[in-house]
C-alpha atoms as a PDB file:
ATOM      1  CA  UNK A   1      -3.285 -39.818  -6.804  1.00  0.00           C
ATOM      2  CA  UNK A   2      -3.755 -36.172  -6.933  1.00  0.00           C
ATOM      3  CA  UNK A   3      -0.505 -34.114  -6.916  1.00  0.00           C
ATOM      4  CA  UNK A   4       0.310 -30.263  -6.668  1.00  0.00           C
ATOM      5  CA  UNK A   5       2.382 -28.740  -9.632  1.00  0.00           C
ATOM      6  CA  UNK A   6       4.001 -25.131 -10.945  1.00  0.00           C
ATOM      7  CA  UNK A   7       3.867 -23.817 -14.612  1.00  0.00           C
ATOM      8  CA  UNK A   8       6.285 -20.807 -14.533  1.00  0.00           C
ATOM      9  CA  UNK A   9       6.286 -17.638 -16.275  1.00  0.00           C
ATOM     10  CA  UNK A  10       9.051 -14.966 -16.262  1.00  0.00           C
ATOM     11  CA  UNK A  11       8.240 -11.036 -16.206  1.00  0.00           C
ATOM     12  CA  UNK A  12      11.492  -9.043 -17.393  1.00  0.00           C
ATOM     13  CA  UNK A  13      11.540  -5.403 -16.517  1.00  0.00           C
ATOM     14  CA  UNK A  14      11.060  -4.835 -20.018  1.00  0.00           C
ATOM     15  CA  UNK A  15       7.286  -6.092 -19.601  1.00  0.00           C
ATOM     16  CA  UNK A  16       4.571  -3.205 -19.256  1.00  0.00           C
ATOM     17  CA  UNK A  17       3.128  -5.002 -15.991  1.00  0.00           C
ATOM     18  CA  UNK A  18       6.448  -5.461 -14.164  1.00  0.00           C
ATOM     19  CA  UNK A  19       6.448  -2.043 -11.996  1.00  0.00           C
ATOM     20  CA  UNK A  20       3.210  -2.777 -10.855  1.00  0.00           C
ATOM     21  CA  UNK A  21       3.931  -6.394  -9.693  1.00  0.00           C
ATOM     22  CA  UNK A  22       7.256  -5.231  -8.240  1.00  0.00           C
ATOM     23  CA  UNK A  23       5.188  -2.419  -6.398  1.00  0.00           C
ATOM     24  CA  UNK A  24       3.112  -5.440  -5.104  1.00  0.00           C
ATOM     25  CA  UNK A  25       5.709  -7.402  -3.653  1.00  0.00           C
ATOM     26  CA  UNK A  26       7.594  -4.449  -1.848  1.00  0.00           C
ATOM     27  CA  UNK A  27       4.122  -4.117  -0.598  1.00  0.00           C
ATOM     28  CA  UNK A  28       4.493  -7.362   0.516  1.00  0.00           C
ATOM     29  CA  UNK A  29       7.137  -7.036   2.386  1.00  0.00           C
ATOM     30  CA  UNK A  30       6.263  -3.867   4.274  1.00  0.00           C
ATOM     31  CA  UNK A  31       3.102  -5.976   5.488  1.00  0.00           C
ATOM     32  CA  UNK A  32       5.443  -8.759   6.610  1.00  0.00           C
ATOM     33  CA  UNK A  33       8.284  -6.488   8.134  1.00  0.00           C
ATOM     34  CA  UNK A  34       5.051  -4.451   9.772  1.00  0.00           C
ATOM     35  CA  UNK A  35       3.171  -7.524  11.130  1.00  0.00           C
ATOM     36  CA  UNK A  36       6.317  -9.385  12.278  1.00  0.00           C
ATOM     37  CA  UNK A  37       8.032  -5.772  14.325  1.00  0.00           C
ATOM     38  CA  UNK A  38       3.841  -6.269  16.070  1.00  0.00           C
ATOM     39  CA  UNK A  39       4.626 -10.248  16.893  1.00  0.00           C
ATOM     40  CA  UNK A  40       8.297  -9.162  18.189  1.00  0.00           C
ATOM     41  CA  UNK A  41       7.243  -6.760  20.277  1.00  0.00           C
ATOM     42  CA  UNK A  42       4.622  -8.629  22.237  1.00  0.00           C
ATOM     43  CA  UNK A  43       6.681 -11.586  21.908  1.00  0.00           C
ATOM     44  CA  UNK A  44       9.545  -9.539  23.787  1.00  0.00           C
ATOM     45  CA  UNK A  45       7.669  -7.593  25.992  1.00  0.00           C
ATOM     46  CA  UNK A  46       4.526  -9.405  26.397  1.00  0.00           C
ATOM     47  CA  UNK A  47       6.377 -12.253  28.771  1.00  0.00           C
ATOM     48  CA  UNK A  48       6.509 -14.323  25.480  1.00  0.00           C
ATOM     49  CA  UNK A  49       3.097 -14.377  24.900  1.00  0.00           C
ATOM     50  CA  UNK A  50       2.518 -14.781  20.616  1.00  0.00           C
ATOM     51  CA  UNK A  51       0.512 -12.875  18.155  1.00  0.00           C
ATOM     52  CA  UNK A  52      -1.350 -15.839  16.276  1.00  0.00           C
ATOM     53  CA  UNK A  53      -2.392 -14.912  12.726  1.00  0.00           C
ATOM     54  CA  UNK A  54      -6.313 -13.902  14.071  1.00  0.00           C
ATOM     55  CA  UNK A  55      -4.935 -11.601  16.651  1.00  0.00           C
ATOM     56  CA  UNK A  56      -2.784 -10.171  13.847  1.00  0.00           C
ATOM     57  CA  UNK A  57      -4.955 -10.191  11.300  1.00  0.00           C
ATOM     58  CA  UNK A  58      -7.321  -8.548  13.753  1.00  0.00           C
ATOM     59  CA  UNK A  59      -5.084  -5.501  14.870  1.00  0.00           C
ATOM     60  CA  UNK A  60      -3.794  -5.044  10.784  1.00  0.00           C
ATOM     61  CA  UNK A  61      -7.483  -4.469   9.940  1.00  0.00           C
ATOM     62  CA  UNK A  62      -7.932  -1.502  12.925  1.00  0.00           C
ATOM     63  CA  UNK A  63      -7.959   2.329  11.988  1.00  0.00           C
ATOM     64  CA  UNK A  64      -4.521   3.173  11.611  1.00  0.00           C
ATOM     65  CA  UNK A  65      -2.965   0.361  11.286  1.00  0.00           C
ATOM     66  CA  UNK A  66      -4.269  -0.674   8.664  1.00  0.00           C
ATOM     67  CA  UNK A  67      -1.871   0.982   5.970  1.00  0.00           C
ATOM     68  CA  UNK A  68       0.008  -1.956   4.668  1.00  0.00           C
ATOM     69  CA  UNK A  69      -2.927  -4.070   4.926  1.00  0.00           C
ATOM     70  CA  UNK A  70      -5.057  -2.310   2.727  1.00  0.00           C
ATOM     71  CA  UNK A  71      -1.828  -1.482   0.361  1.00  0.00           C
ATOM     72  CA  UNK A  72      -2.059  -5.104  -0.696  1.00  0.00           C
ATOM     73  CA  UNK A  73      -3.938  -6.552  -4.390  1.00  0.00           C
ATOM     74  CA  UNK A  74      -6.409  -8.508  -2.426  1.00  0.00           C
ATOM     75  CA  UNK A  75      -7.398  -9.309   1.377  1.00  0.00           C
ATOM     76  CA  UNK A  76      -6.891 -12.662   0.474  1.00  0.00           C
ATOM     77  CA  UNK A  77      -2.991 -12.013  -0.514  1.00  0.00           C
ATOM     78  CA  UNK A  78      -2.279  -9.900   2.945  1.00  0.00           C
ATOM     79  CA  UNK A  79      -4.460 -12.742   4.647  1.00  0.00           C
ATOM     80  CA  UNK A  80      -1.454 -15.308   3.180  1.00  0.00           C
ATOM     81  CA  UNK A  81       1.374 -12.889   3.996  1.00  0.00           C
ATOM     82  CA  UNK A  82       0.244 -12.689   7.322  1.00  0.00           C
ATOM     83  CA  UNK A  83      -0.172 -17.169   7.363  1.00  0.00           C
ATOM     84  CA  UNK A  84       3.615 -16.927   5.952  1.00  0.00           C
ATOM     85  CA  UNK A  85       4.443 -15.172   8.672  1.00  0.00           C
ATOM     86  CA  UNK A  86       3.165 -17.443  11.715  1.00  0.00           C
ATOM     87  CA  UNK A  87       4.423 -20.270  10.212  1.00  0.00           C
ATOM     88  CA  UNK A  88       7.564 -18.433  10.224  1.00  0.00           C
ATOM     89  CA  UNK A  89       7.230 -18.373  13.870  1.00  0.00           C
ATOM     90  CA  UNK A  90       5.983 -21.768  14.274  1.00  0.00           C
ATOM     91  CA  UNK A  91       9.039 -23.006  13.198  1.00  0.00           C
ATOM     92  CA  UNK A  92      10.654 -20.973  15.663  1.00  0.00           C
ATOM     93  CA  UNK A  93       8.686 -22.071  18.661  1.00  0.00           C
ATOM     94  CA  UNK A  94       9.462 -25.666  17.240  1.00  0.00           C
ATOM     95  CA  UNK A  95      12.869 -25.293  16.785  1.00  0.00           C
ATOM     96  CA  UNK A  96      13.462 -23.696  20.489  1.00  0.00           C
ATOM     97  CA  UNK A  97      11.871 -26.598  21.654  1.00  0.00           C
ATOM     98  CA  UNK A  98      14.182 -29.226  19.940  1.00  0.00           C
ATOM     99  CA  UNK A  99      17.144 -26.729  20.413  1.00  0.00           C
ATOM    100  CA  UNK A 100      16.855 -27.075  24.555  1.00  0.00           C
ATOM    101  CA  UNK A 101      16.614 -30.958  24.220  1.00  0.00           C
ATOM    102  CA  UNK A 102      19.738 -31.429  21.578  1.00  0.00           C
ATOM    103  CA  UNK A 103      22.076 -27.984  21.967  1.00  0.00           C
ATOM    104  CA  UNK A 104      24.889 -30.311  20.276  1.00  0.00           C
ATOM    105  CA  UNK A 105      22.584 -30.310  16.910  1.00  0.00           C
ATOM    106  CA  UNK A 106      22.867 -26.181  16.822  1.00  0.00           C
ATOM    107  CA  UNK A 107      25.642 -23.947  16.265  1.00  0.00           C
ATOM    108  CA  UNK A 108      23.829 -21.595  18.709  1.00  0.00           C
ATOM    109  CA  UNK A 109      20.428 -20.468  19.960  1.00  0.00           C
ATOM    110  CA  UNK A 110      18.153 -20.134  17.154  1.00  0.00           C
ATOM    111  CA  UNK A 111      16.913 -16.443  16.629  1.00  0.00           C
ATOM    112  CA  UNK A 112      13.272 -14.924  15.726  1.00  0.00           C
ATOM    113  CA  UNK A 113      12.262 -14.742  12.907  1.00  0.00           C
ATOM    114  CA  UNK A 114      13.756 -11.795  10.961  1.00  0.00           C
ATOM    115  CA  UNK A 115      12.996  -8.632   9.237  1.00  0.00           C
ATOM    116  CA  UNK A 116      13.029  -8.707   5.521  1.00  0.00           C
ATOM    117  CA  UNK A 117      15.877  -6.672   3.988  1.00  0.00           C
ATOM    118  CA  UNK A 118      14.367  -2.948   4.068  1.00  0.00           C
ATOM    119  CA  UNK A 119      14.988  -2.580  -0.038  1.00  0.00           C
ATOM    120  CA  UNK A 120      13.123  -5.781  -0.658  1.00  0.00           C
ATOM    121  CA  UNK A 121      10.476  -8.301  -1.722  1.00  0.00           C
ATOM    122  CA  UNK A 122       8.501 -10.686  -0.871  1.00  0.00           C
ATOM    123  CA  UNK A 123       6.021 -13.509  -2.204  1.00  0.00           C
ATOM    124  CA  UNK A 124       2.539 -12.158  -3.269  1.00  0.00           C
ATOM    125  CA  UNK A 125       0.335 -14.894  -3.037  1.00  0.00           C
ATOM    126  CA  UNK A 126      -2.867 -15.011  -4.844  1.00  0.00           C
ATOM    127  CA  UNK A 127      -5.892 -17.840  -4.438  1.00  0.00           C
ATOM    128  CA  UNK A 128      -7.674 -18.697  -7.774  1.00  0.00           C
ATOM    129  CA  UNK A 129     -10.863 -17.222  -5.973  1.00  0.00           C
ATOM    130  CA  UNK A 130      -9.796 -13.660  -6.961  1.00  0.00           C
ATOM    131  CA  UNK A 131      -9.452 -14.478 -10.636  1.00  0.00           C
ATOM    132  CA  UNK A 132     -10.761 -16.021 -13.756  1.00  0.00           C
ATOM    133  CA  UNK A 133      -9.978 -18.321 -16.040  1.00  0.00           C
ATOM    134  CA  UNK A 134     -11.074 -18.046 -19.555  1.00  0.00           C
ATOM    135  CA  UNK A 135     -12.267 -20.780 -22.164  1.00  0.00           C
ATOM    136  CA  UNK A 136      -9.151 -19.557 -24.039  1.00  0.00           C
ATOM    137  CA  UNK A 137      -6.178 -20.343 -21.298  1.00  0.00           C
ATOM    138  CA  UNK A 138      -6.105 -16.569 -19.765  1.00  0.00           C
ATOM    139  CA  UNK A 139      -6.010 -15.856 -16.353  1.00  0.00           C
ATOM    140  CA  UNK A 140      -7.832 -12.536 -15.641  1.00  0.00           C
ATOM    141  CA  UNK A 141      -6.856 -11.179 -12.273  1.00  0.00           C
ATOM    142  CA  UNK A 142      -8.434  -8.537 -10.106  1.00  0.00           C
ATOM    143  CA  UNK A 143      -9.215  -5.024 -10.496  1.00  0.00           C
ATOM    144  CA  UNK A 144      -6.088  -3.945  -8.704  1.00  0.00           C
ATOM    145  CA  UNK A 145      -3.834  -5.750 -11.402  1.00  0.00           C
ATOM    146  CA  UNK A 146      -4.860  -3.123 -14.288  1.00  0.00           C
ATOM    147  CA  UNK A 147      -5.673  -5.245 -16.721  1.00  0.00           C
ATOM    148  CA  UNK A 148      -2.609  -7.840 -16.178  1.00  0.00           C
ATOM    149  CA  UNK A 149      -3.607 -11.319 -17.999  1.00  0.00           C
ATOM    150  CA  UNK A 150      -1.791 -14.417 -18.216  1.00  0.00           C
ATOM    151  CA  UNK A 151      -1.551 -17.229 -20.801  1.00  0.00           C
ATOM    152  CA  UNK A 152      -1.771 -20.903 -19.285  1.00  0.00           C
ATOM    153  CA  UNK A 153      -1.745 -24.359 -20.245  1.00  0.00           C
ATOM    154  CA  UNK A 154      -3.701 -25.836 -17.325  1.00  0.00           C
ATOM    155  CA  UNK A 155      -6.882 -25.798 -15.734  1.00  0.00           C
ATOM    156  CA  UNK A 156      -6.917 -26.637 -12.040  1.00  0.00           C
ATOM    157  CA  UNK A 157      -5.509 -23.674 -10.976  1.00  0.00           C
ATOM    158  CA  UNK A 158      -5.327 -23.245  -7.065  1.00  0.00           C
ATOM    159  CA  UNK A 159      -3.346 -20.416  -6.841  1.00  0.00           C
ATOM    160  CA  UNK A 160      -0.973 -17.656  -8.687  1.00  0.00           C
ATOM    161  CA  UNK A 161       2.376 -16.680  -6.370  1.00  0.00           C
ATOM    162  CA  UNK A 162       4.389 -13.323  -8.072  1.00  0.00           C
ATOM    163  CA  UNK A 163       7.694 -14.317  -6.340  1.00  0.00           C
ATOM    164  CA  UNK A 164      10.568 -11.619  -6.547  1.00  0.00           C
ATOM    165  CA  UNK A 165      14.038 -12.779  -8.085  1.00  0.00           C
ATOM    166  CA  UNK A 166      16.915 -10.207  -9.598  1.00  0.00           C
ATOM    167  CA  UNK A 167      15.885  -9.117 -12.261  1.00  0.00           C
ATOM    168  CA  UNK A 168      12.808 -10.495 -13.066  1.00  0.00           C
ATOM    169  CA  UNK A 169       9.953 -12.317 -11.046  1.00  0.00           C
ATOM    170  CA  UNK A 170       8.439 -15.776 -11.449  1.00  0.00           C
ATOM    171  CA  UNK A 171       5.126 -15.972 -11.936  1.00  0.00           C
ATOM    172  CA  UNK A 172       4.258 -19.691 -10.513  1.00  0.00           C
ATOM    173  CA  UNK A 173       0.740 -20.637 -11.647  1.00  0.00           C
ATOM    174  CA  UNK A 174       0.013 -23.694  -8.577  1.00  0.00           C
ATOM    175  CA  UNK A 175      -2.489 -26.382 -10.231  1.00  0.00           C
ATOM    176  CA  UNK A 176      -3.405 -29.847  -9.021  1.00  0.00           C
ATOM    177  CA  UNK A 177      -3.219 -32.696 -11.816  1.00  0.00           C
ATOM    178  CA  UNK A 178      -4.259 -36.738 -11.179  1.00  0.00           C
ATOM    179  CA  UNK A 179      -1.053 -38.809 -11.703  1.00  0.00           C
END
């Protein structure tokens, strides 16, 4: 049986790569905040009719719109930003659903999904695809990262998520390992 699991690495402000991987996940959030004020509004004024994450990813990649898109590391990370997002609203549509079979279940109507806080972060998300591992346990990411390595123990490495905490952020190396 194959399962998924997380090696975990801590950045402290202290570390000369922390601004820049900060920078990237208020980057992150302006995307989010950006794509999900699009979804609202032709949610609310569209007679309820939803962005999906091709319509948005669409629009986001049009001249002048495109700012926050383009802000990001890699495509691939606003791509998953953007996936984040619908499934954010997903959940939504789901949970509307359930909420006007069982109201007695809720403590009210459920609400859209929400803007992140203006002053903060969110989850970079970055495939293996974009980076390299070396013979010696070093992850070499993109261009964009400046030269921003990481020491690992594994080797199946699907993915690398920079999540935001206070004071530091995780770095959460995903691999897949037979159990």
């Amino acid at each position: 049986m194959i399962t998924t699991r997380v090696e975990k690495h801590n950045i402290k402000p202290s570390h000369p790569y922390y601004t820049m991987l900060d920078e990237f996940c208020f980057k992150s959030k302006n995307l989010y905040n950006f794509a999900n004020y699009q979804i609202r509004q032709t949610f609310t004024k569209g007679n309820g009719t939803f962005l999906s994450y091709y319509d948005m990813d669409r629009l986001l990649k049009t001249e002048g719109m495109d700012y926050d898109y383009r802000s990001m590391p890699t495509a691939q990370s606003s791509q998953h930003c953007l996936r984040l997002l619908e499934n954010n609203w997903k959940v939504f549509f789901v949970t509307i659903k359930d909420w006007t079979k069982n109201k007695d279940k809720y403590s009210g109507k459920p609400k859209l999904p929400s803007y992140l806080d203006k002053t903060g972060r969110n989850v970079v998300v970055l495939p293996m695809r974009n980076s390299t591992l070396r013979s010696d346990g070093t992850i070499r990411f993109p261009k964009t990262f400046n030269g921003f390595t990481l020491k690992t123990k594994v080797t199946n490495i699907q993915q690398v998520r920079f999540v935001p905490r206070k004071g530091y952020i995780k770095v959460e190396v995903v691999y897949r390992v037979e159990v």
